[in-house]
N, C-alpha and C. Protein backbone atom coordinates (compact mmCIF):
# COMPACT_ATOMS: atom_id res chain seq x y z
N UNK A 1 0.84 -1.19 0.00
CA UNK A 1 0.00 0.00 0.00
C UNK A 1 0.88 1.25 0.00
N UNK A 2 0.80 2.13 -0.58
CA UNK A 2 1.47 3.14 -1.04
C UNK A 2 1.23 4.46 -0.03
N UNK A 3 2.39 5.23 0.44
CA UNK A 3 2.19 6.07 1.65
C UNK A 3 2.70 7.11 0.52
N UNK A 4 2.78 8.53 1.76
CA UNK A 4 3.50 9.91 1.27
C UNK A 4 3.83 10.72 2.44
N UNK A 5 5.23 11.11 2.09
CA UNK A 5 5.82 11.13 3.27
C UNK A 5 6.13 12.88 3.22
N UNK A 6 5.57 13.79 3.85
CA UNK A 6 4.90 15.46 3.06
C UNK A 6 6.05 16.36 4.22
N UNK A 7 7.14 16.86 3.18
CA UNK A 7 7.95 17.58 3.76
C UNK A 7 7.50 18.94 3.97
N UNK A 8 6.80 19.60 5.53
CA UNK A 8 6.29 21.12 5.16
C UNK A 8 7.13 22.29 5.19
N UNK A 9 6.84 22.92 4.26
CA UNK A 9 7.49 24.15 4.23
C UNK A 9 6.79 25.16 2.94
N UNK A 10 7.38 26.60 3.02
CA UNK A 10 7.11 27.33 1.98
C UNK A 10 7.96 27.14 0.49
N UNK A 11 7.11 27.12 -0.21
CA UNK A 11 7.64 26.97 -1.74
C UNK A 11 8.62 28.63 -1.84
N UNK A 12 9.89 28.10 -2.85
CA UNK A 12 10.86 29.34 -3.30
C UNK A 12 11.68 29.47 -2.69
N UNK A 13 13.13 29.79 -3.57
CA UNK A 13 14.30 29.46 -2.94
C UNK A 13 14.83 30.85 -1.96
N UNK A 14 13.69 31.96 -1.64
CA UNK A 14 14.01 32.36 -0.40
C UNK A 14 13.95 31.84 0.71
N UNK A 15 12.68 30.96 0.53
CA UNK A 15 12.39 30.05 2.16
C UNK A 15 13.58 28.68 2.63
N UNK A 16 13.98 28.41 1.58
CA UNK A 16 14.73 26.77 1.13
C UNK A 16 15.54 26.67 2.33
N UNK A 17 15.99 27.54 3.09
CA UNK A 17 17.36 27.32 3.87
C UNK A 17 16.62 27.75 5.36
N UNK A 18 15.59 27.54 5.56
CA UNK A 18 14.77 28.20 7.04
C UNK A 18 13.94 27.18 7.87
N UNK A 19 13.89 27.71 8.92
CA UNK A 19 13.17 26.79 10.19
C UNK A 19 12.45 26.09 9.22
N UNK A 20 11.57 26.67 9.21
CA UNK A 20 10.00 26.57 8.44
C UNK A 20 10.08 25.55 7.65
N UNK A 21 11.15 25.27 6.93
CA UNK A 21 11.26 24.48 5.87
C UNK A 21 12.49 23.17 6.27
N UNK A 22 12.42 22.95 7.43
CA UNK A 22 13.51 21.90 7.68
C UNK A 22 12.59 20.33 7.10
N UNK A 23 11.16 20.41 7.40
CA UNK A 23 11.00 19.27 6.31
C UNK A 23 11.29 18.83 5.54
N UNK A 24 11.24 19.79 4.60
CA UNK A 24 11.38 19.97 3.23
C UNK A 24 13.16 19.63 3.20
N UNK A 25 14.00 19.37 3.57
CA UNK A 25 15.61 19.45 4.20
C UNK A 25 15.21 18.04 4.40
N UNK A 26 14.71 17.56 5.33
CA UNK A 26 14.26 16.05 5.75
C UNK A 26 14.36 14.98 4.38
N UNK A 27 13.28 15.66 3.88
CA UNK A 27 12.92 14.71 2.31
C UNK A 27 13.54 14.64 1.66
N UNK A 28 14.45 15.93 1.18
CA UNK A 28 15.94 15.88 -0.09
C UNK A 28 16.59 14.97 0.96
N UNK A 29 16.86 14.67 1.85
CA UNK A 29 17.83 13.87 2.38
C UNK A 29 18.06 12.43 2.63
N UNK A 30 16.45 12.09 2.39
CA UNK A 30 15.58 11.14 1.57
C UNK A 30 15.60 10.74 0.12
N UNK A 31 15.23 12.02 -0.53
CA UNK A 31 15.48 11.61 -1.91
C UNK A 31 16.93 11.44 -2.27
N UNK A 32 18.08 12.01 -1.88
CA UNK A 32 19.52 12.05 -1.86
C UNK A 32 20.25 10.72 -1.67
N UNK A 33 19.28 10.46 -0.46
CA UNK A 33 20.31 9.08 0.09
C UNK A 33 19.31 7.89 -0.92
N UNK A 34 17.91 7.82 -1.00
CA UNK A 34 17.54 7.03 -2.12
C UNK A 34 17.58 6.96 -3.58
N UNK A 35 18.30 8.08 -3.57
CA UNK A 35 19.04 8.33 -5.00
C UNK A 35 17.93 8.74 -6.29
N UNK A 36 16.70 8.95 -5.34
CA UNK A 36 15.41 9.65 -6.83
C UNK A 36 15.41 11.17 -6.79
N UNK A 37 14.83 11.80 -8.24
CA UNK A 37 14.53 12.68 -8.49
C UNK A 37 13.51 13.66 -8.24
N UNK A 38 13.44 14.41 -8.20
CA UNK A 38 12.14 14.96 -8.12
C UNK A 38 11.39 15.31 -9.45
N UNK A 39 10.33 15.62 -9.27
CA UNK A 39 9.54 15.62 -11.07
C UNK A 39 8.48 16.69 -9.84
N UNK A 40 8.04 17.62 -10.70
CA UNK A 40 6.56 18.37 -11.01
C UNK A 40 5.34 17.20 -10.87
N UNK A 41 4.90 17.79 -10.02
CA UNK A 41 2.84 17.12 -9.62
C UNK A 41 2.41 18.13 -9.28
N UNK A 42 1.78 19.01 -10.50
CA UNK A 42 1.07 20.01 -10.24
C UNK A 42 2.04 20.92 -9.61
N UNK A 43 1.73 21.56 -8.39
CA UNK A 43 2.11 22.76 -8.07
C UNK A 43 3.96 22.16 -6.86
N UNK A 44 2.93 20.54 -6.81
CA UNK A 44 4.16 20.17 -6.05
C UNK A 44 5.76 19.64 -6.63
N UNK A 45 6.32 19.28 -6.12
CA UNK A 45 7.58 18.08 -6.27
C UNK A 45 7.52 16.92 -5.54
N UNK A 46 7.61 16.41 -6.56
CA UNK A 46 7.00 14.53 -5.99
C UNK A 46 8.05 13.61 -6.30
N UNK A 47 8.50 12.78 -5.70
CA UNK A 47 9.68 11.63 -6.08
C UNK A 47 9.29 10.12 -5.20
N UNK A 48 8.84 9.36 -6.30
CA UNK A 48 8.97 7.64 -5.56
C UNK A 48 9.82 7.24 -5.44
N UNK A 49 9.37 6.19 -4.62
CA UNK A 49 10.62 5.70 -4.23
C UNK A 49 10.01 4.52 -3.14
N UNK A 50 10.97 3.55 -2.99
CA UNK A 50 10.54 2.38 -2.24
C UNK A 50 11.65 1.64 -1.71
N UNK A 51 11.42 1.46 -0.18
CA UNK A 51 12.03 1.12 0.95
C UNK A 51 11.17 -0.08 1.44
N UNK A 52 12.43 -1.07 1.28
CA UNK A 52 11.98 -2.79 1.85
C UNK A 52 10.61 -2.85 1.59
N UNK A 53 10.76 -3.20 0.79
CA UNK A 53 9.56 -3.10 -0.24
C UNK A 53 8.29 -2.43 -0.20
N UNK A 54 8.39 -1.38 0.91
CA UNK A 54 7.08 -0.80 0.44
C UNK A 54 7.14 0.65 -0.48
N UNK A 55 6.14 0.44 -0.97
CA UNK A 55 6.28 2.00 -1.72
C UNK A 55 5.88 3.56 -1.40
N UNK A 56 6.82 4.57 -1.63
CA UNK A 56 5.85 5.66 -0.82
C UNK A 56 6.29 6.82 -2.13
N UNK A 57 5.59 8.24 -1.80
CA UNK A 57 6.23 9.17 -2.29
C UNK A 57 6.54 10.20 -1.37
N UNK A 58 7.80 10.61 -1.64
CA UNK A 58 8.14 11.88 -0.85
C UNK A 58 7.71 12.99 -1.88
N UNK A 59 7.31 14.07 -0.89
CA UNK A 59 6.32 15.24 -1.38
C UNK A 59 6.87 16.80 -0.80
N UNK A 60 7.11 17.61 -1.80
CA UNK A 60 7.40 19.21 -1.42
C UNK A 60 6.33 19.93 -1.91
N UNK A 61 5.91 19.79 -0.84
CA UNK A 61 4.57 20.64 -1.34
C UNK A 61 4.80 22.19 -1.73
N UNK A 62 3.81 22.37 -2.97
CA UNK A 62 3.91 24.06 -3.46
C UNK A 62 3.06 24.92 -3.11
N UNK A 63 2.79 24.92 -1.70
CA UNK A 63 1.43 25.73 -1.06
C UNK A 63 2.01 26.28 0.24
N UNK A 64 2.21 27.27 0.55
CA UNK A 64 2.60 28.15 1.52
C UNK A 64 1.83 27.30 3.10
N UNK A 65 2.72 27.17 4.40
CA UNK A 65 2.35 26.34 5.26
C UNK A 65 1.31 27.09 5.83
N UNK A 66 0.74 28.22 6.15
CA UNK A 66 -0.18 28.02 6.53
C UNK A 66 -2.27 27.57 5.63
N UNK A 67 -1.53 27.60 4.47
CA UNK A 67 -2.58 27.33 3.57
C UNK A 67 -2.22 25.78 2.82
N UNK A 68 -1.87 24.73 3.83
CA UNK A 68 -0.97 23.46 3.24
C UNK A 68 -2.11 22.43 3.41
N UNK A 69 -2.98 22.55 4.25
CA UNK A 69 -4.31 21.66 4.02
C UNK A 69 -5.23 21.61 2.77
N UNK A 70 -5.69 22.65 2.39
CA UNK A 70 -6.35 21.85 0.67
C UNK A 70 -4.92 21.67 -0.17
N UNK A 71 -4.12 22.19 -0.38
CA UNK A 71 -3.30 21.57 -1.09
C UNK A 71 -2.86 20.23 -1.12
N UNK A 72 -2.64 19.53 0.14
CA UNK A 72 -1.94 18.28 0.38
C UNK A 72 -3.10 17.30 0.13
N UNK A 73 -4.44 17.84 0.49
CA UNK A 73 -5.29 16.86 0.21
C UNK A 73 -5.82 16.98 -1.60
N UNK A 74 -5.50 17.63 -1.72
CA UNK A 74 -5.32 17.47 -3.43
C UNK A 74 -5.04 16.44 -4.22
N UNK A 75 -3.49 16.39 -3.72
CA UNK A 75 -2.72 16.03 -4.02
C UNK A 75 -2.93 14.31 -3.25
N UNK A 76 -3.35 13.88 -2.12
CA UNK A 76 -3.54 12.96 -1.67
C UNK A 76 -4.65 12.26 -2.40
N UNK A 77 -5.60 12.93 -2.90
CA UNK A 77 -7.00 12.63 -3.74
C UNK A 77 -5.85 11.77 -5.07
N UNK A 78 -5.18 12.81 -5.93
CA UNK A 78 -4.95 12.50 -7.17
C UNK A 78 -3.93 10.89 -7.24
N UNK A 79 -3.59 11.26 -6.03
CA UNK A 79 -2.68 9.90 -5.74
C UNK A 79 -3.52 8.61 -5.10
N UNK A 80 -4.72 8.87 -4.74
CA UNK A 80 -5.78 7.36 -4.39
C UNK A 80 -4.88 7.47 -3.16
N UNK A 81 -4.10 8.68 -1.98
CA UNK A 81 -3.71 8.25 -0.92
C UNK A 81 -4.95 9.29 0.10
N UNK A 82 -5.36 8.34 1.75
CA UNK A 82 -5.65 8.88 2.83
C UNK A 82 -5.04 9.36 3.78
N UNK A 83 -5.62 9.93 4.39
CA UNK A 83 -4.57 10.33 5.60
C UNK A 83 -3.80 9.40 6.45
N UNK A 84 -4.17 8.57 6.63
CA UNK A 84 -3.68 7.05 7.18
C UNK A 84 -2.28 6.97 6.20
N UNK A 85 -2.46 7.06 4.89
CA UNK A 85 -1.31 7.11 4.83
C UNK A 85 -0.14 8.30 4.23
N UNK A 86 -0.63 8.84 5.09
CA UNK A 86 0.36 10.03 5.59
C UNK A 86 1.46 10.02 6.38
N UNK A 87 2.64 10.87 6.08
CA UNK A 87 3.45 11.07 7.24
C UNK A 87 4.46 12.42 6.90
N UNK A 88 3.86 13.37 7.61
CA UNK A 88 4.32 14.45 8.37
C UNK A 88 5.47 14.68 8.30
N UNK A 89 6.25 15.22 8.26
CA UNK A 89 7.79 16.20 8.73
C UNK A 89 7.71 17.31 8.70
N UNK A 90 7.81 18.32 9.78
CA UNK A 90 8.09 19.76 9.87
C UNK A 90 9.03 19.90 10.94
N UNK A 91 8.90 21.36 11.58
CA UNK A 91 9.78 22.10 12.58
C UNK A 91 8.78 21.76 13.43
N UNK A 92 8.98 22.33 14.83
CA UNK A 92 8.39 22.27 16.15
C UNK A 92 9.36 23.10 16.80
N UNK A 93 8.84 24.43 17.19
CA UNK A 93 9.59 25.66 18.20
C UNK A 93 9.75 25.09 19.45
N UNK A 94 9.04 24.04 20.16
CA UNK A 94 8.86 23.42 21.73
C UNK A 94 9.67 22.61 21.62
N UNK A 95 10.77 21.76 20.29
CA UNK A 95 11.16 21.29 20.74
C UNK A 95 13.13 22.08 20.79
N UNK A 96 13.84 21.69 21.55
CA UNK A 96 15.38 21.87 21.38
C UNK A 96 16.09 21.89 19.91
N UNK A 97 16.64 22.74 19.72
CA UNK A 97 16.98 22.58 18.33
C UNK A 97 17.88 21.45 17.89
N UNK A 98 17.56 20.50 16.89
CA UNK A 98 18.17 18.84 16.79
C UNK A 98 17.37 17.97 17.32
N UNK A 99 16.51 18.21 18.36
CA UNK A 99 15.65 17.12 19.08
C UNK A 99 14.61 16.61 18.23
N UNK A 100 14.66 15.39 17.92
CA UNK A 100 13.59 14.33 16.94
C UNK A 100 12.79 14.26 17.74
N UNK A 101 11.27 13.93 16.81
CA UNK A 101 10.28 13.32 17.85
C UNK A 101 9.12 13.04 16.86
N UNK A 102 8.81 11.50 17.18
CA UNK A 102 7.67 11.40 16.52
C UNK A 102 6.58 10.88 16.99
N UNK A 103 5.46 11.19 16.19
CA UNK A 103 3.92 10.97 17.19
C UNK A 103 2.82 10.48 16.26
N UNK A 104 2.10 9.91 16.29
CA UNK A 104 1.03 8.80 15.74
C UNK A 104 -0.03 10.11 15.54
N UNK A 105 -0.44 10.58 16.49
CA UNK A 105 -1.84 11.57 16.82
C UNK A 105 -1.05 12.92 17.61
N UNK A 106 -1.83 13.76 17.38
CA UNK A 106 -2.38 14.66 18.49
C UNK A 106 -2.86 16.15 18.04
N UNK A 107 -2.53 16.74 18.82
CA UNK A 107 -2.85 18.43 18.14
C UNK A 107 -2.07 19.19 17.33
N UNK A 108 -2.39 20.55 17.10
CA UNK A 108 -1.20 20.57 15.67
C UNK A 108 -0.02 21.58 16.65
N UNK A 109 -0.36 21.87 18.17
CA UNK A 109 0.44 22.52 19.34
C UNK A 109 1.10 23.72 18.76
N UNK A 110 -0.14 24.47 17.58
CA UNK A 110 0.28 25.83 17.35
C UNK A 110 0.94 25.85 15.90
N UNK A 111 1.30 24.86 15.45
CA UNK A 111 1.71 24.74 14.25
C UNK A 111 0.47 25.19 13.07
N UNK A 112 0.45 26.44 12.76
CA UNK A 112 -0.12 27.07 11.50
C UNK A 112 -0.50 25.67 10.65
N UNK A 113 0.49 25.01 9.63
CA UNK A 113 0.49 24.43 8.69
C UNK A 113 -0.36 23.03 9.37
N UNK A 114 0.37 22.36 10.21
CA UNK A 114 -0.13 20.90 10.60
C UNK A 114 -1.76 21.56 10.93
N UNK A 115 -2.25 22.24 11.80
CA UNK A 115 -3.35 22.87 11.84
C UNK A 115 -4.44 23.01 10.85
N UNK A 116 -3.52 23.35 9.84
CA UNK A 116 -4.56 23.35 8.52
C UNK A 116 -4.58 21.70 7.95
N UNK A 117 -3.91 21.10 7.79
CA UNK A 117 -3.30 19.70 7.68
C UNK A 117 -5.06 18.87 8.26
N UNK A 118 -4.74 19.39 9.66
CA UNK A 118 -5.85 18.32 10.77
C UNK A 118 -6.97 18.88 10.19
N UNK A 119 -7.37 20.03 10.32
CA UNK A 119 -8.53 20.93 9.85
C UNK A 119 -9.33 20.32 8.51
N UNK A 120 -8.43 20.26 7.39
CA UNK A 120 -9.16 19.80 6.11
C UNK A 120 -8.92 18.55 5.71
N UNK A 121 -8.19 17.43 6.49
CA UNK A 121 -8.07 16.04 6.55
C UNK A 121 -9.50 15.48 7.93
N UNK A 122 -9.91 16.56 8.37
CA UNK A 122 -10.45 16.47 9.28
C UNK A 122 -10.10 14.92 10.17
N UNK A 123 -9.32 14.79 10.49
CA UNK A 123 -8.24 14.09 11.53
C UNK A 123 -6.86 14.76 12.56
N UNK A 124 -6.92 14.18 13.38
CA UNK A 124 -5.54 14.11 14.00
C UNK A 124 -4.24 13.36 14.17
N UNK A 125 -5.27 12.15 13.62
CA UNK A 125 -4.39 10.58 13.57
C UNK A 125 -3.26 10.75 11.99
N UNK A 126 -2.20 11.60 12.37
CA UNK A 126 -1.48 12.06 11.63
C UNK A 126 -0.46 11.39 12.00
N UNK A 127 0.79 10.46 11.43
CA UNK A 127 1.56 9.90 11.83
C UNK A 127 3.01 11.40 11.69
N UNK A 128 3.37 11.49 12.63
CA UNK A 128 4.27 12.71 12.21
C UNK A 128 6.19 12.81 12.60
N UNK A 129 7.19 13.33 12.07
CA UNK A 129 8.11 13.52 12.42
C UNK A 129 8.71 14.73 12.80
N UNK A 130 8.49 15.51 14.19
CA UNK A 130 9.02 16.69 14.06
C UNK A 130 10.09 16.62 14.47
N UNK A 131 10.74 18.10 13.87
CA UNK A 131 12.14 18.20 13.94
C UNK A 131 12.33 19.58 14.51
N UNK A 132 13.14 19.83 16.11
CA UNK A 132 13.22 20.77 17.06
C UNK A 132 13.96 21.99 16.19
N UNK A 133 13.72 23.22 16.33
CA UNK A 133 14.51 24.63 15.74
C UNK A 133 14.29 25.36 16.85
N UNK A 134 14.13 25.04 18.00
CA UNK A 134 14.29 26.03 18.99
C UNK A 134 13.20 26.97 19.27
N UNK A 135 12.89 27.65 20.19
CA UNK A 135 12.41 28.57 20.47
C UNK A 135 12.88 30.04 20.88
N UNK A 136 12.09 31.24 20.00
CA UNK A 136 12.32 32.31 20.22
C UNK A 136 12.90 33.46 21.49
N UNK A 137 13.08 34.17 21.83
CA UNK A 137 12.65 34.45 22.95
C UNK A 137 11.64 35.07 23.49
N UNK A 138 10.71 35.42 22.73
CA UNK A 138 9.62 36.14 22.77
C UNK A 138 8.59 35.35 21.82
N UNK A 139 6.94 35.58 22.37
CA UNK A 139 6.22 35.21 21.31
C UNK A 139 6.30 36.13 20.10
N UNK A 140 6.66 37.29 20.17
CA UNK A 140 6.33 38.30 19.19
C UNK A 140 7.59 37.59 17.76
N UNK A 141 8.19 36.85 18.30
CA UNK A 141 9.09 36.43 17.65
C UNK A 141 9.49 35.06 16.78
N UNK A 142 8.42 34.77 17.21
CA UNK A 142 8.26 33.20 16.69
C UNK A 142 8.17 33.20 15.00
N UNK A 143 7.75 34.20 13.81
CA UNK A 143 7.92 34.38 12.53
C UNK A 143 9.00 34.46 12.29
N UNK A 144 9.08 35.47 12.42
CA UNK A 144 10.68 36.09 12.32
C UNK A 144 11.85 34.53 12.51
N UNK A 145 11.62 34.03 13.87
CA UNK A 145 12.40 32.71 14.28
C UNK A 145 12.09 31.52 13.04
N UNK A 146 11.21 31.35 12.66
CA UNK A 146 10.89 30.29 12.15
C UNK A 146 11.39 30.29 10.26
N UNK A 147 10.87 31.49 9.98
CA UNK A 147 11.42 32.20 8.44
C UNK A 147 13.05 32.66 8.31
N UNK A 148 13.59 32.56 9.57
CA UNK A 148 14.93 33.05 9.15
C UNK A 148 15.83 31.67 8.76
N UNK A 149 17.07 31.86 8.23
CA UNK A 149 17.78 30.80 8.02
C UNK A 149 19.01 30.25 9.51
N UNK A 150 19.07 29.16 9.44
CA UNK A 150 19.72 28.35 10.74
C UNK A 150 21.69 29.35 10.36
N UNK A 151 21.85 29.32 11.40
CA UNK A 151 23.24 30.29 11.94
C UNK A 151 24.10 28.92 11.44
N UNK A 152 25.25 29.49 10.64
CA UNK A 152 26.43 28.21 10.72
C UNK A 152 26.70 27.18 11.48
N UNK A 153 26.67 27.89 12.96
CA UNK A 153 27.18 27.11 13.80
C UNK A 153 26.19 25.90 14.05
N UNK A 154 24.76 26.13 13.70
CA UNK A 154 23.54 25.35 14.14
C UNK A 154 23.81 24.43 12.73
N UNK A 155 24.29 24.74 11.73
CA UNK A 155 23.86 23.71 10.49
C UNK A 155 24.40 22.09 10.94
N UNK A 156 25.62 22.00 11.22
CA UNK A 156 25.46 20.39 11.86
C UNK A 156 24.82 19.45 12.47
N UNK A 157 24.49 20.48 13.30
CA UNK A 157 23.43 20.24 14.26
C UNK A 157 21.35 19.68 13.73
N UNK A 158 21.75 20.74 12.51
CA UNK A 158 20.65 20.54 12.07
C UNK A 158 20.74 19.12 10.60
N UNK A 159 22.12 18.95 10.46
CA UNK A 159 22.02 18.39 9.39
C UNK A 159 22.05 16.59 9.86
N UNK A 160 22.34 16.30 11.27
CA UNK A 160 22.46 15.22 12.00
C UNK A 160 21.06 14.94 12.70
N UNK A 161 20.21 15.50 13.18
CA UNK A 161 18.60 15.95 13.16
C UNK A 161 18.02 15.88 11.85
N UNK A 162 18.54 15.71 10.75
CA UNK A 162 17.75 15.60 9.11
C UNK A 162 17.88 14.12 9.20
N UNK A 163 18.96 13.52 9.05
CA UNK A 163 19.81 12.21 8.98
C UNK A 163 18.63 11.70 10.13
N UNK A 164 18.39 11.44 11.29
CA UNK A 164 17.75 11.19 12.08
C UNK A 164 16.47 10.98 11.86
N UNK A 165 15.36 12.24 11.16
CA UNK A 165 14.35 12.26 11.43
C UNK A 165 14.24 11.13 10.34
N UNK A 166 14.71 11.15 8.96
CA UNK A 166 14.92 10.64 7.87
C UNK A 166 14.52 9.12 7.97
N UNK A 167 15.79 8.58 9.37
CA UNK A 167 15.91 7.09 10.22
C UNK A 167 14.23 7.28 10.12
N UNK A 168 14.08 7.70 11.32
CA UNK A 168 12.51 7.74 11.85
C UNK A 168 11.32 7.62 10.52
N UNK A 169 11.70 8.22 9.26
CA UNK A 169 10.46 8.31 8.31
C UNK A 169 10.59 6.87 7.89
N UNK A 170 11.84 6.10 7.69
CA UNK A 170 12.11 5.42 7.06
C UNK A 170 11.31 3.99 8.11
N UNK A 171 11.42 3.81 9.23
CA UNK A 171 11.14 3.27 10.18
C UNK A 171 9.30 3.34 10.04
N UNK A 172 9.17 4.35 10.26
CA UNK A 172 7.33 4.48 10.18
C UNK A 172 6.83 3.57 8.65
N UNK A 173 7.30 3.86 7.69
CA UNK A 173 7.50 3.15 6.13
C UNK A 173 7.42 1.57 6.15
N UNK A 174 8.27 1.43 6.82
CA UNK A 174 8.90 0.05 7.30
C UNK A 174 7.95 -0.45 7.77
N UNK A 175 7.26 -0.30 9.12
CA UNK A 175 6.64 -0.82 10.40
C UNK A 175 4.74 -0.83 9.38
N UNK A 176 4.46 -0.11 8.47
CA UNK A 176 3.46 0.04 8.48
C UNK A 176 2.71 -1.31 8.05
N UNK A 177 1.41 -1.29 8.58
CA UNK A 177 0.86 -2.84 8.58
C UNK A 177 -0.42 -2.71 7.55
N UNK A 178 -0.57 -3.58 6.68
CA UNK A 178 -2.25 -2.88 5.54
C UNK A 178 -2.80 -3.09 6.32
């Protein structure tokens, strides 16, 4: 049974290198180490690909995160995929920057994009991988934090947290039962 594994972030190579878009970082690192391409689906970038034998597609979506719910389900329609088989990768401000974490269900805990995600999938049972960028020091600051690009010194940090969450997508892929 065929999954999709939806790296979030904003489309355009101003956003490419930012919190916001460490998903999207997740999945090339995916498509990189599985050695596929990406191709055009509509507005998105889509690349198959299949791990111990099951099949999935990794997905860059072309819809700005907080408007990423009708888009993804679009795109889930045209592909005969449900939310069931979904799986998530974004940022998470709550968590430490580098800190993995993944979760079957729950709320979208302020996340704009996953929010819209639950909203027009009308579910929660979102299988997900977030990936920590820290928190601001202020709420007034949490855009600004999330849209800017990671400081040198953080890129290792963040690029060993890609490698990781990657493990983890690959693992959820793996484990899944029809």
């Amino acid at each position: 049974m065929l999954q999709a594994v939806v790296g979030l972030g904003n489309p355009g190579p101003e956003y490419r290198g930012t919190r916001h878009n460490v998903g999207q970082r997740v999945v090339d690192h995916l498509a990189k180490t599985l050695r596929k391409r990406w191709r055009r689906e509509g507005a998105h970038q889509v690349a198959k690909a299949v791990w111990r034998g099951e099949a999935f597609y990794l997905v860059k979506p072309g819809a700005f995160m907080n408007a990423m719910g009708p888009a993804v389900a679009r795109l889930l329609r045209r592909l005969h995929l449900g939310p069931s088989d979904l799986i998530l990768v974004y940022d998470d401000i709550d968590l430490p920057l580098g800190k993995v974490r993944v979760r079957m269900k729950g709320s979208h805990g302020g996340h704009k994009g996953v929010g819209s995600l639950i909203e027009t999938l009308g579910t929660d049972e979102l299988r997900r991988v977030k990936v920590g960028v820290g928190r601001p020091g202020t709420r007034d600051e949490v855009v600004d934090h999330v849209l800017s690009p990671f400081l040198l010194d953080e890129l290792p940090l963040v690029e060993a947290a890609s490698a990781e969450a990657a493990d983890h997508v690959l693992k959820l892929i793996a484990s899944r039962t029809p």
